[in-house]
Protein backbone atom coordinates (compact mmCIF):
# COMPACT_ATOMS: atom_id res chain seq x y z
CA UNK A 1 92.53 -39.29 121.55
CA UNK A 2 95.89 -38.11 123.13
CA UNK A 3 95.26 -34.46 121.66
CA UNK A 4 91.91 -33.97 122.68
CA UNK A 5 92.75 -34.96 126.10
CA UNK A 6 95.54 -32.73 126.06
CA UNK A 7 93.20 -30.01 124.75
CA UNK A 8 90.91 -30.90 128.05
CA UNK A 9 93.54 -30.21 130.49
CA UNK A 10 94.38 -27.42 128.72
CA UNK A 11 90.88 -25.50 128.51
CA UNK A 12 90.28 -26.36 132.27
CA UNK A 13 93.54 -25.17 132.90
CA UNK A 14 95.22 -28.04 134.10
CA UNK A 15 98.64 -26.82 132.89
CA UNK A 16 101.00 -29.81 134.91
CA UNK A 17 104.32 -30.01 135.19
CA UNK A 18 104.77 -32.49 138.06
CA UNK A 19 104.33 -36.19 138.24
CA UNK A 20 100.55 -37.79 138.05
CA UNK A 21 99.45 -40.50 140.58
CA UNK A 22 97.18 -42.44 138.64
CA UNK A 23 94.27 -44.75 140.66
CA UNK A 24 94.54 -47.70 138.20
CA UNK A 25 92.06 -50.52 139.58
CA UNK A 26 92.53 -53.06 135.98
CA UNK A 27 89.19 -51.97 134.47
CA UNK A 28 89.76 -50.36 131.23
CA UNK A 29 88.54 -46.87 132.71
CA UNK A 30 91.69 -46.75 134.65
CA UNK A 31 94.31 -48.00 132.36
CA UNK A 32 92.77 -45.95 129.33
CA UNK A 33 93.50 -42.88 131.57
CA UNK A 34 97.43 -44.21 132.63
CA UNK A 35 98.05 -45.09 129.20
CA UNK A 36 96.65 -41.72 127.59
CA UNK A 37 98.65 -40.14 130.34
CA UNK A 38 101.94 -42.14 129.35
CA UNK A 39 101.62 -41.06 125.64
CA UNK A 40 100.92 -37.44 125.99
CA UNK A 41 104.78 -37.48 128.16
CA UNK A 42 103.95 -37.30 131.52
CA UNK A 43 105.59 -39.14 134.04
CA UNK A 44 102.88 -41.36 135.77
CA UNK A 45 102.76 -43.60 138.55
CA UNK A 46 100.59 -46.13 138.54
CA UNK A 47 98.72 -46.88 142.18
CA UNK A 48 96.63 -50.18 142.77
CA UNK A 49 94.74 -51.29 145.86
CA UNK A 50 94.29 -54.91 145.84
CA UNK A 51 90.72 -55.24 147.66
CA UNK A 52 91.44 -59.41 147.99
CA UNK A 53 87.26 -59.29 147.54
CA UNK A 54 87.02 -60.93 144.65
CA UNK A 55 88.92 -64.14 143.21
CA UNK A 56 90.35 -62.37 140.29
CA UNK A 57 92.13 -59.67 142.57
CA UNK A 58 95.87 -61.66 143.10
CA UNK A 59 95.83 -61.96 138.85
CA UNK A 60 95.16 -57.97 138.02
CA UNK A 61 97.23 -57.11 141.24
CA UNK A 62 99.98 -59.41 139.52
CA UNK A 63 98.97 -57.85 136.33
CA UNK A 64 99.00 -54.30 137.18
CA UNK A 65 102.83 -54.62 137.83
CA UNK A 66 104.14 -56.39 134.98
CA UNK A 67 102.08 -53.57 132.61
CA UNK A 68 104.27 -50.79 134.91
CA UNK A 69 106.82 -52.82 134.25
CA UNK A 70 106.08 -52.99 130.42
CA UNK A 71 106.05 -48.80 130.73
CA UNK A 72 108.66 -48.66 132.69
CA UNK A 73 106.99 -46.41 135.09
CA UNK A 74 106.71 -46.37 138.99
CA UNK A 75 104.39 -49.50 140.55
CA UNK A 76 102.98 -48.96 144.16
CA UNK A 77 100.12 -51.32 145.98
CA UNK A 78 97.91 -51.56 148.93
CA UNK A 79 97.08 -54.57 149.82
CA UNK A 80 93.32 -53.57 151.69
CA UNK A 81 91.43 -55.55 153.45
CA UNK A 82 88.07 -54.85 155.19
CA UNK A 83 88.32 -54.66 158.93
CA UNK A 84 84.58 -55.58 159.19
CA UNK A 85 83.35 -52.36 160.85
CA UNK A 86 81.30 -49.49 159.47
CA UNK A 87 80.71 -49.18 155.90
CA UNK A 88 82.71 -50.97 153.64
CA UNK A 89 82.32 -48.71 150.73
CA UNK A 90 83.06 -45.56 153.04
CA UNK A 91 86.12 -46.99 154.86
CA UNK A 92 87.75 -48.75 151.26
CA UNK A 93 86.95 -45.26 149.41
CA UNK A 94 89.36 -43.14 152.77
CA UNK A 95 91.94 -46.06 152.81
CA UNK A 96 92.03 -45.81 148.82
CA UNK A 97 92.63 -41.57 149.01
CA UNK A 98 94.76 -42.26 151.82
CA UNK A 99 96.99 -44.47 150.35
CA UNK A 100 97.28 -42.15 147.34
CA UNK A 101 98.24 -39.71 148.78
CA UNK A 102 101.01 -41.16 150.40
CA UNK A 103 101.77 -41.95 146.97
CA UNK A 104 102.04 -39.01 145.81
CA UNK A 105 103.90 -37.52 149.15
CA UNK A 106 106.48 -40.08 148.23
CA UNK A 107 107.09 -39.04 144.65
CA UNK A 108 107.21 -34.80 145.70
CA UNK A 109 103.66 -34.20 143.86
CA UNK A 110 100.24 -33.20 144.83
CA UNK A 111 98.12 -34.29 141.51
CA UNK A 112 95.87 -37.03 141.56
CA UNK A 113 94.37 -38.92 138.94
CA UNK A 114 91.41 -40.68 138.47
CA UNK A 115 89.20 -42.68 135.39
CA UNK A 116 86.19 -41.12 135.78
CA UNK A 117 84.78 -40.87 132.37
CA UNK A 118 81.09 -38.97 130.37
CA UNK A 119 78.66 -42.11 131.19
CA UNK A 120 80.31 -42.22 135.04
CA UNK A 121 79.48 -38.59 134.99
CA UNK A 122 76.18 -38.96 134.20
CA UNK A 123 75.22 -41.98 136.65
CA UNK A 124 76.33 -39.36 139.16
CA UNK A 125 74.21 -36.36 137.91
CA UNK A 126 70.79 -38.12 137.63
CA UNK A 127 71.69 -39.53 141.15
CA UNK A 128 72.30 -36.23 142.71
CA UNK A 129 68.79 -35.17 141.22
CA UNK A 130 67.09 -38.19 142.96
CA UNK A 131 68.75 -37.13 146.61
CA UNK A 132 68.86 -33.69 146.01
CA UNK A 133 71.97 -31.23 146.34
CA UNK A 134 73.09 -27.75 145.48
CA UNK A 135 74.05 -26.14 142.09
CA UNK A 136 77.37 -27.70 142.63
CA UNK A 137 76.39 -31.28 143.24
CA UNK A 138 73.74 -31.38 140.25
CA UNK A 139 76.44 -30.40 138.03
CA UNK A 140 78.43 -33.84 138.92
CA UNK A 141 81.96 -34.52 139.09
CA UNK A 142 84.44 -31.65 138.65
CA UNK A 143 87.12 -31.59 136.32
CA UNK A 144 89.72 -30.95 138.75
CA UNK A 145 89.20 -30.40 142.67
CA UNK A 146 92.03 -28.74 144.83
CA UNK A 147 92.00 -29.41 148.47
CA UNK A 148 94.63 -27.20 149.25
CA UNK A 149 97.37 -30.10 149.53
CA UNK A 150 96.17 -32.28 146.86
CA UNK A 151 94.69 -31.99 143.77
CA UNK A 152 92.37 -34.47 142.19
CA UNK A 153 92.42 -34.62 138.09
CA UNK A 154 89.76 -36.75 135.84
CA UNK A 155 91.33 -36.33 132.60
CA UNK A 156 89.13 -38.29 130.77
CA UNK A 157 85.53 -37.47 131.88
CA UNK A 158 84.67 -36.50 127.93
CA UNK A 159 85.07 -39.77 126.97
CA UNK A 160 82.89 -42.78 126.25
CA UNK A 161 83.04 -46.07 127.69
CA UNK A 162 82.73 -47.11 124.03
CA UNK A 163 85.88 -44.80 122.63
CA UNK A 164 87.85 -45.96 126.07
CA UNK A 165 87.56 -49.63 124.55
CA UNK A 166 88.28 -48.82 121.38
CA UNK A 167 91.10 -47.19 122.22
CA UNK A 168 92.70 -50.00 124.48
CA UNK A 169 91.45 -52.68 121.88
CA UNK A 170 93.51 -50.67 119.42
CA UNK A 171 96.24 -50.88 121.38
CA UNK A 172 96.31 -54.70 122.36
CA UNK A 173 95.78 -53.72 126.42
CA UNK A 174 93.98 -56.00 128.30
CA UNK A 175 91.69 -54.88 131.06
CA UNK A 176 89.65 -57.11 133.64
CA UNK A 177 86.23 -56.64 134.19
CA UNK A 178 84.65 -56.06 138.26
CA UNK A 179 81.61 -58.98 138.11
CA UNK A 180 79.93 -56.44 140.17
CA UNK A 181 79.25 -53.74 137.52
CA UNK A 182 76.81 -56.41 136.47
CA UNK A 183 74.34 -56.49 139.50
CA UNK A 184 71.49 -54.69 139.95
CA UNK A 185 72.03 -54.14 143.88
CA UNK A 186 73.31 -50.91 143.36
CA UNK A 187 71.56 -47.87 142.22
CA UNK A 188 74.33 -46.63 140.18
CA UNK A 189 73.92 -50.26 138.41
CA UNK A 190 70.52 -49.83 138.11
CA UNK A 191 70.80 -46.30 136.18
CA UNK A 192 73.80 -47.50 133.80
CA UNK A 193 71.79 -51.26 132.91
CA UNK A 194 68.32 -49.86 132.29
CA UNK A 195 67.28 -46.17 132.18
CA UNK A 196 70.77 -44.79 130.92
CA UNK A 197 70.51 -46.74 127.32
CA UNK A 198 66.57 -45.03 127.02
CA UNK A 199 68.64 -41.85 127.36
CA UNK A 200 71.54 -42.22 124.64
CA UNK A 201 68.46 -43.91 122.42
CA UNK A 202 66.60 -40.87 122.75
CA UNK A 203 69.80 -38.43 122.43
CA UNK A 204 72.67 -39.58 119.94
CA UNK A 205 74.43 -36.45 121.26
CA UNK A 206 73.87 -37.38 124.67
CA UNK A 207 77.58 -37.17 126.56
CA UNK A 208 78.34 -33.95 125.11
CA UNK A 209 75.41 -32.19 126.62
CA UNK A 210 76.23 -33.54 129.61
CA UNK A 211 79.65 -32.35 129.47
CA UNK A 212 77.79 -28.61 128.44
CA UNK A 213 75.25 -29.13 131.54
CA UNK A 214 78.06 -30.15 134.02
CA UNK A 215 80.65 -26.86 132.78
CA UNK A 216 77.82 -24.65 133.03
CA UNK A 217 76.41 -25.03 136.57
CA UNK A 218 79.94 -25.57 137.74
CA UNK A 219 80.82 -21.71 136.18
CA UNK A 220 77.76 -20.43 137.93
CA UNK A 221 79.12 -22.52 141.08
CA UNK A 222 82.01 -21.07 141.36
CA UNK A 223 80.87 -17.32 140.63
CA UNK A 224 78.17 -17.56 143.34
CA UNK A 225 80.06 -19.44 145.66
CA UNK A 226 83.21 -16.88 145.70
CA UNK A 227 80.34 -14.42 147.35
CA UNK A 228 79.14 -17.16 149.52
CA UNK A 229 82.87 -17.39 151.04
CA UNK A 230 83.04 -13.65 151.55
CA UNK A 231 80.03 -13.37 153.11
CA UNK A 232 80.67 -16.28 155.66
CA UNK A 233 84.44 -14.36 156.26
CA UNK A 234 83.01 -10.87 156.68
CA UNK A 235 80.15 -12.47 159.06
CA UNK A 236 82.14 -14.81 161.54
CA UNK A 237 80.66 -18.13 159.43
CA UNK A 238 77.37 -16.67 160.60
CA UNK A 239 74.06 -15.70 159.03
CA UNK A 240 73.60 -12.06 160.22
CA UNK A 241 69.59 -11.81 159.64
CA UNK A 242 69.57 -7.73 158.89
CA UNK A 243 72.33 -8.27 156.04
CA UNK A 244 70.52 -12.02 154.66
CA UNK A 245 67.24 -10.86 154.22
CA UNK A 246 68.48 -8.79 151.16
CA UNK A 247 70.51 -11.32 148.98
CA UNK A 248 69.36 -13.52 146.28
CA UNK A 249 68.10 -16.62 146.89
CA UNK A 250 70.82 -18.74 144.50
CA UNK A 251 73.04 -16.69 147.19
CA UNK A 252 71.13 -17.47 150.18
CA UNK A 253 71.41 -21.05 149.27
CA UNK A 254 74.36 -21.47 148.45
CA UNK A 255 75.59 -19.78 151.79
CA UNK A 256 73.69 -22.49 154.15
CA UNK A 257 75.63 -24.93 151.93
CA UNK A 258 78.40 -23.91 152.62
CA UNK A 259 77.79 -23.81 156.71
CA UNK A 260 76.86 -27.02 156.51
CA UNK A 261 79.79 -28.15 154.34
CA UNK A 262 82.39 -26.87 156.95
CA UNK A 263 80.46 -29.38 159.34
CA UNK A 264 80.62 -32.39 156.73
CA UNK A 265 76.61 -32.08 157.40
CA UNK A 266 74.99 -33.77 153.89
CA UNK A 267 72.92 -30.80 152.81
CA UNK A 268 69.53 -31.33 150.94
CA UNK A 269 66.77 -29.05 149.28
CA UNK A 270 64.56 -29.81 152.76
CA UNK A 271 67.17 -28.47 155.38
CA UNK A 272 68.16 -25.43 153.38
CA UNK A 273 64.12 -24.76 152.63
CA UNK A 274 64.16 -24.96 156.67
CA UNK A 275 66.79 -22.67 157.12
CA UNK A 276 65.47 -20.31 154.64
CA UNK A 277 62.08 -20.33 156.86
CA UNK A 278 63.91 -19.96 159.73
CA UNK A 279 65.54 -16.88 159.14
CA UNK A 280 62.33 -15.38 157.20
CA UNK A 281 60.12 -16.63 160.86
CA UNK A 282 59.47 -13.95 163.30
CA UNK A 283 60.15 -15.79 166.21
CA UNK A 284 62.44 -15.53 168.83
CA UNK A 285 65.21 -18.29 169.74
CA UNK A 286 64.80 -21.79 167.56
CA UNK A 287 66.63 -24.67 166.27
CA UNK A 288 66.98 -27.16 163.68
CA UNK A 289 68.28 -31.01 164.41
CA UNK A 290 71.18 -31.68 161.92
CA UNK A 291 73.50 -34.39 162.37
CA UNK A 292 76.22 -35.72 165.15
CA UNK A 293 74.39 -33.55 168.06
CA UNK A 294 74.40 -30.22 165.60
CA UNK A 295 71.81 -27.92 165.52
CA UNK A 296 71.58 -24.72 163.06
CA UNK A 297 70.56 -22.30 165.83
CA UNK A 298 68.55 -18.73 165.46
CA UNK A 299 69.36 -16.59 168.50
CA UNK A 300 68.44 -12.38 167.99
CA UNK A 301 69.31 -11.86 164.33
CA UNK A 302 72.17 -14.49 164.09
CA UNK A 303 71.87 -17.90 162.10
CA UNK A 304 75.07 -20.67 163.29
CA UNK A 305 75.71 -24.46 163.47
CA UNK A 306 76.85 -25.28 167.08
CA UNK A 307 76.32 -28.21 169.51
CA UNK A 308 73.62 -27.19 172.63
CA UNK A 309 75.86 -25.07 174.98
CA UNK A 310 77.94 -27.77 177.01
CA UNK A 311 79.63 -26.88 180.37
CA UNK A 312 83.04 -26.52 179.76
CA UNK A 313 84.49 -26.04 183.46
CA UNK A 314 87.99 -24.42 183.55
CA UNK A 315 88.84 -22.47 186.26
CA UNK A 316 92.92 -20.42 186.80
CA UNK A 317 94.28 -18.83 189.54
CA UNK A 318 95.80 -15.57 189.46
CA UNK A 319 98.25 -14.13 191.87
CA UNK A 320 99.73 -10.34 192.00
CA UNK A 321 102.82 -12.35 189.61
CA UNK A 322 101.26 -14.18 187.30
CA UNK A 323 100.71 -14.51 184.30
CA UNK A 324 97.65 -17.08 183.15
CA UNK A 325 95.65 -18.00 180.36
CA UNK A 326 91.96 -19.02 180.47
CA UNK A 327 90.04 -20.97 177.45
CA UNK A 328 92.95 -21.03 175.47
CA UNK A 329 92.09 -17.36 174.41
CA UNK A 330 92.61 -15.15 177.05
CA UNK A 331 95.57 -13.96 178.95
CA UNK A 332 95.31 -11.81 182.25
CA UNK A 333 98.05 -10.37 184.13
CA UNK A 334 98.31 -7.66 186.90
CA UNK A 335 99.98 -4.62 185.72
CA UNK A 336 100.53 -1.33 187.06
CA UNK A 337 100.40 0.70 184.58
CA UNK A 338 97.50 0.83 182.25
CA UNK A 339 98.31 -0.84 179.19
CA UNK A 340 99.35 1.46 176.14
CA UNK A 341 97.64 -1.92 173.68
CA UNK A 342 93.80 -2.32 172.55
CA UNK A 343 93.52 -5.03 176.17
CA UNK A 344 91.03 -4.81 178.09
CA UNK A 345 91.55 -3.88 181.70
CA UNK A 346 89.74 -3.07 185.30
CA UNK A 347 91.89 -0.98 188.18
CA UNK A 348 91.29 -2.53 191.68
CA UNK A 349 93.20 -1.48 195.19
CA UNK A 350 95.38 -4.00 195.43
CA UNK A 351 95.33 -2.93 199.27
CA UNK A 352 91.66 -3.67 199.42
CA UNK A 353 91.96 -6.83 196.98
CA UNK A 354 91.13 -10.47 198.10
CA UNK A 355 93.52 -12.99 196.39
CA UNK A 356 94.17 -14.77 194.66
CA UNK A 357 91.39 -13.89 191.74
CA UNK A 358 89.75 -17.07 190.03
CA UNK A 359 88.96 -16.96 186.22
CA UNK A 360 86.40 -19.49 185.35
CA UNK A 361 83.47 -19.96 183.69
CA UNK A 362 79.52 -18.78 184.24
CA UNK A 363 77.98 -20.89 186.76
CA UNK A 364 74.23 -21.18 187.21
CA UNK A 365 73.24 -19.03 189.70
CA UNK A 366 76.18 -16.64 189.38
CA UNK A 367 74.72 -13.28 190.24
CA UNK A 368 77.08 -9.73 190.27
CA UNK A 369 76.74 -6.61 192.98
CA UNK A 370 75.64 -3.85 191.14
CA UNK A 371 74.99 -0.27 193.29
CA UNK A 372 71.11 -0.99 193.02
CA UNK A 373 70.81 -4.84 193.81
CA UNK A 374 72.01 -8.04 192.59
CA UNK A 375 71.82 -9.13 188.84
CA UNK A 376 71.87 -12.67 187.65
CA UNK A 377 75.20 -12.74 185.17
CA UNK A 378 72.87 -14.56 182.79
CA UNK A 379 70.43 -11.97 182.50
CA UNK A 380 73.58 -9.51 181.95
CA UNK A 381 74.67 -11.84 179.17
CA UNK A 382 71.01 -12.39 177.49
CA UNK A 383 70.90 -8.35 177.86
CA UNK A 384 73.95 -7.75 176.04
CA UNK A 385 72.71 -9.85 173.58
CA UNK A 386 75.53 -12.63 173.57
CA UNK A 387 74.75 -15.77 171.64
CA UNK A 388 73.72 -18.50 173.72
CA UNK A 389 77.02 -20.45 172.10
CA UNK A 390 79.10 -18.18 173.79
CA UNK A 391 78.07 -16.91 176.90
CA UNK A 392 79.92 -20.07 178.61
CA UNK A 393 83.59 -18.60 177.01
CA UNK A 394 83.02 -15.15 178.90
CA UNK A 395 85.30 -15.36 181.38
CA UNK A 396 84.25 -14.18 185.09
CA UNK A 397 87.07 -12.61 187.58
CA UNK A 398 86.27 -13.71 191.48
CA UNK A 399 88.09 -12.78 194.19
CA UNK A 400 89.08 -15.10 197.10
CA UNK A 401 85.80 -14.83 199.09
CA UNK A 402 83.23 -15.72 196.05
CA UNK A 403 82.85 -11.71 195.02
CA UNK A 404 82.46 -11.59 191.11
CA UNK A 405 84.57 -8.22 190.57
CA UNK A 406 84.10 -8.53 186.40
CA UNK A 407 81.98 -10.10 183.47
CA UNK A 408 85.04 -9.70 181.73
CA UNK A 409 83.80 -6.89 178.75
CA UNK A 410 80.37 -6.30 179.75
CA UNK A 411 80.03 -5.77 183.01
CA UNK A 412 82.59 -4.66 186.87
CA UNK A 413 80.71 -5.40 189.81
CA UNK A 414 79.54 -1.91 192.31
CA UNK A 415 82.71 -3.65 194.49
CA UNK A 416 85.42 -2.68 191.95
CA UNK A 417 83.64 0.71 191.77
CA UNK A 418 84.02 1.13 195.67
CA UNK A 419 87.40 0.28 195.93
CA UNK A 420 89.37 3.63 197.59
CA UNK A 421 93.60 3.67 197.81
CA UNK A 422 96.23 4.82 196.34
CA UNK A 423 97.41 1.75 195.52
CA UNK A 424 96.03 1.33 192.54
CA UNK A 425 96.97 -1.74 190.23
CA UNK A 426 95.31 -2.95 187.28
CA UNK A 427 93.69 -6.45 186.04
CA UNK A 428 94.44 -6.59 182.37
CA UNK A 429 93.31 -9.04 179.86
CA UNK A 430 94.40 -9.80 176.47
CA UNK A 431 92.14 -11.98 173.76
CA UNK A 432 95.53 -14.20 171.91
């Protein structure tokens, strides 16, 4: 057993050389994968979270000790309990990760490990085909999954519930059984009690293929999804329309996924099919509802996930010596010489100059002097062609009697162009 999870690591490239946090609940799952752990020579700690949901909770917590005691390995606990808002199964399952990752913080590792084994990976595939997912989600449970601080092992996802038993039983280790992996109120129950034995009746091979089936889609995964994450970079996390229409569809899909993922929006076959129509549609302007106020938005030959355009008011003053910045992004300054960087700049009289400026945002209404009439600062915007997201960033310069002298990089107002001296000084603006 020990070599062929040693073998496992090894072919997924889980080459470790640093301590292993181990989630170790009682069930034999989790001490099959602490004790496999133990005799292959790594250096383990075991973590338990004591739920206090069930009677039998103070006995394994109680338990769980005086086995890491019999190992001689590091014991931690949480003692959780419900605070009686929100979903229970949500908020135990981020207290859980958060407490073991404190664990592992404490011990100077980042690995992770959990007893997911082959029949909990299938429970999870057949119930990511009734919801619906991506190639990535039908393919179940990873064998590893990095976060970029922590990484999450199952070393033990090959195995059988029956050869995890067997092994403990040959062993003389004692597990505890949750009475709620007997009742049919869960789905995951429901598969594992009644359609999963059809399945192993029908295949005697059944957990290997499912092993195969998850490897496979995760390879394709990953190979599609690499393209997915350079397109996104090379686009500013945007769908550019011209550049979309082109790819394949595995590609196409697979890149609304992964907008929605950096949202934590649960994707589905029906939004992406909606995306997909909306970037194929003719039409002008349009939006799709996601979640938490989100919409995924189609303005000229863009696709993005934004909230509706909220007024952010921010307003600075600027005087001949200052130096402020505006939206946390911009930083103006008078100067007078023109700047030898890539900023952008405007030169005013400063004889002929009404200060101090103000920097603030579009205001409905705003209109700009221009040497054949008035132009709404909207209309410049919508002209230009500046996503509706971002049209309340641009910042506007206005001097001290309500003039707008600049749409800062689209537009100076016919005032700036009048402006006669020699006094010349200019308004420069850098994007930080």
């Amino acid at each position: 057993m020990t070599e062929r999870i040693k073998q496992f690591l090894k072919l997924n490239n889980l080459n470790i050389d640093k301590p292993i946090v181990c989630a170790v609940s009682g069930g034999a799952d989790s001490l099959a994968l602490i004790q496999i752990l133990y005799e292959i020579g790594y250096k383990v700690i075991l973590a338990h979270v004591n739920h206090h949901k069930r009677l039998e909770s103070e006995e394994e917590a109680i338990a769980m000790e005086a086995y890491a005691r019999s190992l001689n390995i590091p014991f931690e606990i949480l003692n959780y309990h419900y605070s009686g808002n929100g979903n229970f199964h949500d908020e135990s399952h981020n207290a859980r990760y958060e407490f073991f990752r404190n664990v592992a913080k404490k011990y100077n590792t980042n690995i992770i490990a959990t007893a997911h084994h082959a029949k909990d990976q299938l429970e999870t595939i057949l119930i990511k085909m009734m919801e619906g997912s991506n190639l990535y989600g039908y393919g179940g449970m990873p064998v590893s999954y990095d976060d970029g601080e922590f990484i999450v092992i199952r070393p033990i996802l090959l195995l059988t519930k029956e050869e995890i038993c067997n092994f403990l039983n040959e062993r003389n280790i004692k597990w505890y059984e949750d009475s709620s992996n007997y009742q049919d109120e869960f789905l995951r129950n429901r598969l594992r009690h009644h359609v999963i034995p059809l399945l192993e009746k029908e295949c005697p091979d059944l957990y290997n293929k499912v092993i195969q089936y998850s490897s496979l889609l995760h390879e394709s995964f990953d190979y599609i999804r690499d393209d997915s994450k350079k397109y996104l970079n090379d686009n500013d996390n945007m769908i550019n329309i011209d550049t979309f229409k082109d790819l394949r569809i595995a590609l196409k899909k697979d890149i609304i996924s992964l907008m929605l993922e950096g949202y934590n929006i649960q994707k589905n076959n029906a939004i992406i099919e909606d995306v997909l129509e909306l970037a194929s549609s003719d039409k002008g302007s349009k939006d799709i509802s996601l979640k938490d106020g989100y919409y995924f938005i189609k303005e000229y030959n863009l696709l993005y996930i934004s909230k509706k355009e909220e007024k952010n008011i921010e307003s600075v003053s600027l005087s001949l010596d200052d130096v402020v910045i505006f939206g946390n992004k911009y930083k103006f300054y008078f100067s007078k010489i023109i700047p030898n960087n890539n900023a952008k700049y405007i030169k005013l009289c400063y004889n002929q100059l009404e200060l101090p400026l103000l920097i603030r945002n579009r205001n409905d209404g705003d209109f700009i002097a221009l040497n054949n009439g008035n132009k709404k600062v909207s209309r410049v915007l919508i002209d230009r062609k500046v996503p509706k997201y971002k049209r309340g960033e641009v910042p506007i310069v206005v001097d001290n009697l309500g003039n707008i002298l600049w749409i800062y990089n689209y537009l100076k107002s016919d005032i700036v162009y009048k402006q006669k001296g020699n006094s010349d000084i200019y308004l420069v603006c850098e994007v930080l």
